[in-house]
N, C-alpha and C. Protein backbone atom coordinates (compact mmCIF):
# COMPACT_ATOMS: atom_id res chain seq x y z
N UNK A 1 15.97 -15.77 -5.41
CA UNK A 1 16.75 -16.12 -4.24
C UNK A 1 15.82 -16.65 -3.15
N UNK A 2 16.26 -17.92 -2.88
CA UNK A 2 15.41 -18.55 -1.39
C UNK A 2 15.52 -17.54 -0.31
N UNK A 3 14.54 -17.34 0.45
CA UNK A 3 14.51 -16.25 1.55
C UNK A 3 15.26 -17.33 2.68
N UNK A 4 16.28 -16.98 3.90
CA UNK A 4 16.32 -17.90 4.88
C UNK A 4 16.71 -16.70 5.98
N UNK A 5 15.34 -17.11 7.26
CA UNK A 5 15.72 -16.04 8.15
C UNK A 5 17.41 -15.66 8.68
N UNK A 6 16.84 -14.68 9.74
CA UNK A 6 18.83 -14.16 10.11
C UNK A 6 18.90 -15.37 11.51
N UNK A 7 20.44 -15.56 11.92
CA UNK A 7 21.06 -15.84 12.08
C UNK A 7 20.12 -16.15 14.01
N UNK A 8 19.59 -15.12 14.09
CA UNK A 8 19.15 -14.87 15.48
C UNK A 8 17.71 -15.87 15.26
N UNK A 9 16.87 -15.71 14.64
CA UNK A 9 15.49 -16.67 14.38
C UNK A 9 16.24 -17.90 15.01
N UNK A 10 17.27 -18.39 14.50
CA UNK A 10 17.62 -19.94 14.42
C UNK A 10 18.06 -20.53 16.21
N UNK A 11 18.73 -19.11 16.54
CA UNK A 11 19.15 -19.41 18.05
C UNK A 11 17.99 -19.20 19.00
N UNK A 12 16.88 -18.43 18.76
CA UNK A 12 15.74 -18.91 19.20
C UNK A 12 15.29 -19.90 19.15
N UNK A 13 15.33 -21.11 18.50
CA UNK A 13 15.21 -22.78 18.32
C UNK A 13 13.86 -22.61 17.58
N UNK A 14 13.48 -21.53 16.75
CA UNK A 14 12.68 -22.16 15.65
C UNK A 14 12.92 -22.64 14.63
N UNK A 15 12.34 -23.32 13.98
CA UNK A 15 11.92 -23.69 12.68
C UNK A 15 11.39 -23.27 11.44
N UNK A 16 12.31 -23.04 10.39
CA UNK A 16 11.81 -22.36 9.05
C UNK A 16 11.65 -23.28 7.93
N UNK A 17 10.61 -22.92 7.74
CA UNK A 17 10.11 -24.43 6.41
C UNK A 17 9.57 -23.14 4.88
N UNK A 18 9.71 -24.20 3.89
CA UNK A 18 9.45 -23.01 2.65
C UNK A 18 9.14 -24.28 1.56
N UNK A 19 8.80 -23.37 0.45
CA UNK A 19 8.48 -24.69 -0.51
C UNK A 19 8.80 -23.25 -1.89
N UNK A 20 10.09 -24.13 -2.98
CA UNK A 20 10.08 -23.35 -3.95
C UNK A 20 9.63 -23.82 -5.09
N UNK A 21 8.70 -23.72 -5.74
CA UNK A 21 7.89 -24.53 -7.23
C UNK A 21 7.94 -26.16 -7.00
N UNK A 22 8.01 -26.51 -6.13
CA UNK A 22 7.40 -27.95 -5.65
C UNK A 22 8.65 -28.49 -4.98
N UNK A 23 9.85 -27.60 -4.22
CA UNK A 23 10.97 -28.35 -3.79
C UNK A 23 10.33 -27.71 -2.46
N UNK A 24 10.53 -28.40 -1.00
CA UNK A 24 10.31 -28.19 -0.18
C UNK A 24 11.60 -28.24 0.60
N UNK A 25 11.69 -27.35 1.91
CA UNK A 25 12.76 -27.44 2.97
C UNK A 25 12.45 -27.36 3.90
N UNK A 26 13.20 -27.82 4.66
CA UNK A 26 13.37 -27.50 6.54
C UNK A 26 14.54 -27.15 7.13
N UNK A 27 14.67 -25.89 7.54
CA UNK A 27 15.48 -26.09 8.32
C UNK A 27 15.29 -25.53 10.04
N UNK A 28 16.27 -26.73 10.55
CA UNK A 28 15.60 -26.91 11.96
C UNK A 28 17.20 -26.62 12.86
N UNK A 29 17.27 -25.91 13.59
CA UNK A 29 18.72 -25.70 14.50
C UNK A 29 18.23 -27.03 15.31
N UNK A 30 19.48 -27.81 15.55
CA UNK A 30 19.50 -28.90 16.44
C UNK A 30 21.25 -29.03 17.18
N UNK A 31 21.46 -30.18 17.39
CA UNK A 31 23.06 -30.43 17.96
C UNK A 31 23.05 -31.70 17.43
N UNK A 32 24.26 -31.86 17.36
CA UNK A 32 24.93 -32.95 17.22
C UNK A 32 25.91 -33.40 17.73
N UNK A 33 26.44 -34.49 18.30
CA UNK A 33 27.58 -35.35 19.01
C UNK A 33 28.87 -35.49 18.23
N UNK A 34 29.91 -34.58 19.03
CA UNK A 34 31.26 -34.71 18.15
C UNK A 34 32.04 -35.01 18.73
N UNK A 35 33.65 -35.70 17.80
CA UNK A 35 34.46 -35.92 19.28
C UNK A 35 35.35 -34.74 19.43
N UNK A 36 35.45 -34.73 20.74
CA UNK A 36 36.25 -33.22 21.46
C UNK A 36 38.20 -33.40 20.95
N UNK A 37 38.44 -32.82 20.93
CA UNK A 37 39.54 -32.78 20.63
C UNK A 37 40.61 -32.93 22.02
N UNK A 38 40.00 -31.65 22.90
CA UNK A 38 40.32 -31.04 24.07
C UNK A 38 40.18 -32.75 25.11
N UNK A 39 39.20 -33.37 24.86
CA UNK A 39 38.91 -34.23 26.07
C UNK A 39 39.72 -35.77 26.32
N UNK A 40 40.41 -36.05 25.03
CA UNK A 40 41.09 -37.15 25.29
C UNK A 40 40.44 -38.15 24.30
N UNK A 41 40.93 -39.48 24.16
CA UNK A 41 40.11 -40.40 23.15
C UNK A 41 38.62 -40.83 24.12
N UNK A 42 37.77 -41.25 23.38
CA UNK A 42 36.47 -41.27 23.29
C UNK A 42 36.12 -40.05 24.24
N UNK A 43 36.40 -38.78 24.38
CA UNK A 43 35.53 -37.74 24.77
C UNK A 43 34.68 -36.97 23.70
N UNK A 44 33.44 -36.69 23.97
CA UNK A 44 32.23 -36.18 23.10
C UNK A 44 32.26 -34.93 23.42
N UNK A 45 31.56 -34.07 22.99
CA UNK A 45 30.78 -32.51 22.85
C UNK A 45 29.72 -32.27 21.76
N UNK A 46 29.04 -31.48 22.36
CA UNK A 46 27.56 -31.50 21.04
C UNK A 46 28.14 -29.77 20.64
N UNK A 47 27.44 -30.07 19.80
CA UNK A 47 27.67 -28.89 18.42
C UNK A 47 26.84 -28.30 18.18
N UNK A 48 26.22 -27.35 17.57
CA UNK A 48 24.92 -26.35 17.44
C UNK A 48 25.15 -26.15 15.92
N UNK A 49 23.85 -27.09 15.48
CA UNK A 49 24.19 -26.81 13.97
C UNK A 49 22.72 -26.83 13.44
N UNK A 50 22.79 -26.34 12.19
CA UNK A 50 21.65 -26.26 11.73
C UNK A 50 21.25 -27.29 10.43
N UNK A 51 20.44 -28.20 10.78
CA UNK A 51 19.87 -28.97 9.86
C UNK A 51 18.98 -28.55 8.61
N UNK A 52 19.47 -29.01 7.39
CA UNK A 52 18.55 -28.53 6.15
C UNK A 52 18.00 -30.39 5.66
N UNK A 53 16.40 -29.66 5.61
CA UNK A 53 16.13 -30.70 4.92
C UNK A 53 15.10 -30.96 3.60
N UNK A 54 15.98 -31.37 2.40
CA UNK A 54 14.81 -31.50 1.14
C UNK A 54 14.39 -32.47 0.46
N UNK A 55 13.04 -31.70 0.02
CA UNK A 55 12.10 -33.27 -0.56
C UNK A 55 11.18 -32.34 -1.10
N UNK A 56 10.87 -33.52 -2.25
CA UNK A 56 9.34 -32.73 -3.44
C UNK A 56 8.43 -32.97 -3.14
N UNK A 57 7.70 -31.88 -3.60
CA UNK A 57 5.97 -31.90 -3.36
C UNK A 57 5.39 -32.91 -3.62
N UNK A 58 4.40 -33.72 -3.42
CA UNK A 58 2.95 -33.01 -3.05
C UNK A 58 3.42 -33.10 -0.98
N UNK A 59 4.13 -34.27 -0.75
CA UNK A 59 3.69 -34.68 0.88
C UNK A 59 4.70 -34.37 1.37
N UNK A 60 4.39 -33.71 2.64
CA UNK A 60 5.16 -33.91 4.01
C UNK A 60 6.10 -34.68 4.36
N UNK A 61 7.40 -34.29 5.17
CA UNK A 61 8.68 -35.01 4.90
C UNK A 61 8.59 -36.40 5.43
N UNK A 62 7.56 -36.89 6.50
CA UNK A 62 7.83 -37.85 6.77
C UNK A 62 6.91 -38.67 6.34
N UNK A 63 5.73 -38.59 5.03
CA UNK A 63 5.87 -39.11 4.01
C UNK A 63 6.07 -39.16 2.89
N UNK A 64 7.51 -38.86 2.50
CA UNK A 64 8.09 -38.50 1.37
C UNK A 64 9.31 -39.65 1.55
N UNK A 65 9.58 -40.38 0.36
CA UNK A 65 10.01 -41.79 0.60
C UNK A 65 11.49 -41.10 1.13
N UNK A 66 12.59 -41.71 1.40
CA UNK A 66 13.47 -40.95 1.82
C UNK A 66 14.69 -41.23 1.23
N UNK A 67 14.66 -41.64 -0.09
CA UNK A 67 15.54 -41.93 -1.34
C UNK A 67 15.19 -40.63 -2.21
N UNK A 68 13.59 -39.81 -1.88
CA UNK A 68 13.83 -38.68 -2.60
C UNK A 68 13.97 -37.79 -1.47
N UNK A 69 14.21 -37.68 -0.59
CA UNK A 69 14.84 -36.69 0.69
C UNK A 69 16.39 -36.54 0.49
N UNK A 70 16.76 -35.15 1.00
CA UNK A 70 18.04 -35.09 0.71
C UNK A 70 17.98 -34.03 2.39
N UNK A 71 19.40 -34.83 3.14
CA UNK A 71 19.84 -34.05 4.55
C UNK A 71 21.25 -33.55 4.42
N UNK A 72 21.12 -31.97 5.22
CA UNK A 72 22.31 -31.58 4.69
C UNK A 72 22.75 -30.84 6.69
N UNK A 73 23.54 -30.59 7.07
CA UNK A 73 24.03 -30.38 8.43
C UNK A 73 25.19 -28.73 8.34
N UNK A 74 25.12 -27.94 8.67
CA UNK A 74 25.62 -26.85 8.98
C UNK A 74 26.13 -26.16 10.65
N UNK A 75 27.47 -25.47 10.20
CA UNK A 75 27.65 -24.91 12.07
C UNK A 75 26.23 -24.27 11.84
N UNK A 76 25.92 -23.77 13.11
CA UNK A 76 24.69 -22.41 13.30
C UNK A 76 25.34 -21.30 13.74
N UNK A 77 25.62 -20.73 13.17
CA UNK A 77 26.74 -19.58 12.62
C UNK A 77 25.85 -18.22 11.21
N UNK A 78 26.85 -17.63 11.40
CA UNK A 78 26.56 -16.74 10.33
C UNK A 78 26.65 -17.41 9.12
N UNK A 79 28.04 -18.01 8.92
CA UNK A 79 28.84 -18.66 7.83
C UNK A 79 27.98 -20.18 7.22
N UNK A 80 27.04 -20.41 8.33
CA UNK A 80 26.49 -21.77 8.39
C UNK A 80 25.22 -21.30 7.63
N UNK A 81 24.66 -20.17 8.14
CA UNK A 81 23.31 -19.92 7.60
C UNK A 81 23.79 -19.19 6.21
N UNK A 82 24.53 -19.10 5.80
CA UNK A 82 24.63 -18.33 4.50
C UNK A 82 25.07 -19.38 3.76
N UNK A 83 25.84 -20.86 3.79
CA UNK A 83 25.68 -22.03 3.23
C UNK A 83 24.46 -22.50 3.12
N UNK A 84 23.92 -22.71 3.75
CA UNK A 84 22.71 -23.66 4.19
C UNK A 84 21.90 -22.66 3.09
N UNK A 85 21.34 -21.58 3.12
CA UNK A 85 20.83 -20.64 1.69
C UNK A 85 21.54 -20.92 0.66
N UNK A 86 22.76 -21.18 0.04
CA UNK A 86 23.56 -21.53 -0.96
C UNK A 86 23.37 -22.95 -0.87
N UNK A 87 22.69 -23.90 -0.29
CA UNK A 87 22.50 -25.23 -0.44
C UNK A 87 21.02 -25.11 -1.12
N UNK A 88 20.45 -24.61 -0.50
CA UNK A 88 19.12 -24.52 -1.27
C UNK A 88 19.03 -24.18 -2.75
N UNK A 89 19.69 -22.93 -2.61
CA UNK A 89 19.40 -22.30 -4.18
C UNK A 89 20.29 -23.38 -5.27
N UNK A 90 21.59 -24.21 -4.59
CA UNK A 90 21.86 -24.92 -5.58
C UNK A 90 20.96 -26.23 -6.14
N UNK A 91 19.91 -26.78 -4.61
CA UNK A 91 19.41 -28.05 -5.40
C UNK A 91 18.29 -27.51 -5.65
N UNK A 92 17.23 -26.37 -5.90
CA UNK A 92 16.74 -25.97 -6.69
C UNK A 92 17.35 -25.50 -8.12
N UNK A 93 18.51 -25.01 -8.33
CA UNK A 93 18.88 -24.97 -9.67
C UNK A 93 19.41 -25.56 -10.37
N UNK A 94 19.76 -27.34 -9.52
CA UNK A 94 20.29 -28.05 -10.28
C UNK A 94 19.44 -28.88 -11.33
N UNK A 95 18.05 -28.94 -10.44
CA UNK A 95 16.91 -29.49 -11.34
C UNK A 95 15.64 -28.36 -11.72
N UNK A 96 15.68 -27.66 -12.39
CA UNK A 96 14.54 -26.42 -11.76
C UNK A 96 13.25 -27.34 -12.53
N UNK A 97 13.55 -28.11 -13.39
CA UNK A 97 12.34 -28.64 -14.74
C UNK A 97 12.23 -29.82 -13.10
N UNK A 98 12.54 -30.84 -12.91
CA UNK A 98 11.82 -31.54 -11.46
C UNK A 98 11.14 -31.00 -10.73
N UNK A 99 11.86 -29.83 -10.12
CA UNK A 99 10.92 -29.56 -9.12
C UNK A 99 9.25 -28.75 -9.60
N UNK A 100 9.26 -28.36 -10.65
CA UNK A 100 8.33 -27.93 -11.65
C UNK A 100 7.27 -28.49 -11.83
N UNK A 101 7.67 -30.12 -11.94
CA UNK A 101 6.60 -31.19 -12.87
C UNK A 101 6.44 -31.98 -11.85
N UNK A 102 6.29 -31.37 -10.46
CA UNK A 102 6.09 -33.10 -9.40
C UNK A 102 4.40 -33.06 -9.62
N UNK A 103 4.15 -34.13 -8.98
CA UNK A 103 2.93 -34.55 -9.38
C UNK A 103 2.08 -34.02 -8.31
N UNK A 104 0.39 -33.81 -8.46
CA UNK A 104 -0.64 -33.63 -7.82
C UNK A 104 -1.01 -34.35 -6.86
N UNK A 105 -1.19 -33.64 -5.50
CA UNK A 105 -1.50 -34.48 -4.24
C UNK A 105 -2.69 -35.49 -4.19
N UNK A 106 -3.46 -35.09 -5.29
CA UNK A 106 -4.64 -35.74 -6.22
C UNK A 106 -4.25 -36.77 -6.75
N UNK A 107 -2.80 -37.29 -7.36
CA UNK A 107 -2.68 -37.98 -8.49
C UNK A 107 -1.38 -39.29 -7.68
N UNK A 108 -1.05 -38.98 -6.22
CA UNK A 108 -0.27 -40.18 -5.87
C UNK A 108 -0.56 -40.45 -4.50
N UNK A 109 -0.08 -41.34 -3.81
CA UNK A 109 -0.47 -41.94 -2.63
C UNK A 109 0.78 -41.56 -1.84
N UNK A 110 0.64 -41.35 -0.32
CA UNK A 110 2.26 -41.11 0.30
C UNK A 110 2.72 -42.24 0.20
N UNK A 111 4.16 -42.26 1.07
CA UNK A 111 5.18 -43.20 1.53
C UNK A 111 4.63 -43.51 2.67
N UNK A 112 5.07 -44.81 2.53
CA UNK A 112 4.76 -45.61 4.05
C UNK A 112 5.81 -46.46 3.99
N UNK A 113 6.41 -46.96 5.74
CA UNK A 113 7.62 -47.41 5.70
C UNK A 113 6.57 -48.96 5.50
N UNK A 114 7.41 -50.21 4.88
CA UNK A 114 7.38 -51.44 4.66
C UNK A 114 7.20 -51.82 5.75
N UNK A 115 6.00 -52.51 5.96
CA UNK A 115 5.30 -53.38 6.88
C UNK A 115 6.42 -54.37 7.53
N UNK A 116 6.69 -54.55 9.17
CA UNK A 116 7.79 -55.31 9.59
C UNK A 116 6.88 -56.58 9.78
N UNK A 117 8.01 -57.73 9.70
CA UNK A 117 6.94 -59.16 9.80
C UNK A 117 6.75 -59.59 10.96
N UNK A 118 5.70 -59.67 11.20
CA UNK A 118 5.30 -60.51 12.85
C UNK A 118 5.91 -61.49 13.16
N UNK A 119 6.60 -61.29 14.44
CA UNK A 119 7.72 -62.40 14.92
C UNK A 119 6.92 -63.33 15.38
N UNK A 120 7.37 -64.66 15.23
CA UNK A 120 6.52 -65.66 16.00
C UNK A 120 5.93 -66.33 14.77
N UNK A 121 5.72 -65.97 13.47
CA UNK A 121 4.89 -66.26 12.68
C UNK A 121 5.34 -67.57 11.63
N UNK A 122 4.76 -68.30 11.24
CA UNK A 122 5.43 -69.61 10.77
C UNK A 122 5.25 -68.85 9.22
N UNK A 123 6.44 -69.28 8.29
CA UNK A 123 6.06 -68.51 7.32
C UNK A 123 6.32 -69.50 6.10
């Protein structure tokens, strides 16, 4: 079973990161922009939710290409943090042989986003 702190860690606004046999996560309490129900058409309200985020070993999420990243969004709730643990343990058990066999931080190069082209440039 993935460990994921209680309910209170998260409303403190930290951050819990873990890595299970080469699947890595994050999850980070943040908000998000919703529309209000209460406020009329185009009225907003932010939300308190907790972000999960996964990607395989060897590198760090933000170079880890982001076709193998997977983002997942939760209330920050009791009900939210006990999904968000049931999100984990499922995409670790949907592949357990992947996350097993990723490759050596030795043996690949990170992600880097694609070079943008210099404007101005005759091509």
């Amino acid at each position: 079973m993935i460990f994921v702190p209680l309910l209170h860690y998260f409303k403190c606004k930290n951050l819990y990161s873990g890595n299970e046999a080469g699947m890595r996560y994050l999850l980070t309490p943040t908000k998000r922009t919703v529309p209000d129900p209460e406020g009329g058409e185009g009225a907003e309200k932010e939300e308190a939710i907790l972000a999960v985020d996964i990607w395989p070993d060897p590198w760090a999420l933000d170079k880890t290409d982001p076709a193998l990243r997977r983002h997942e969004e939760f209330p920050l709730s009791d009900e939210g943090r006990a999904a968000a643990a049931q999100c984990l343990e499922e995409a670790y058990n949907a592949e357990p042989d992947r996350w097993k066999n990723l490759p050596s931080i030795l043996d690949c190069e990170p992600w880097a986003p694609p070079a943008e082209p210099e404007e101005g440039k005759a091509e």
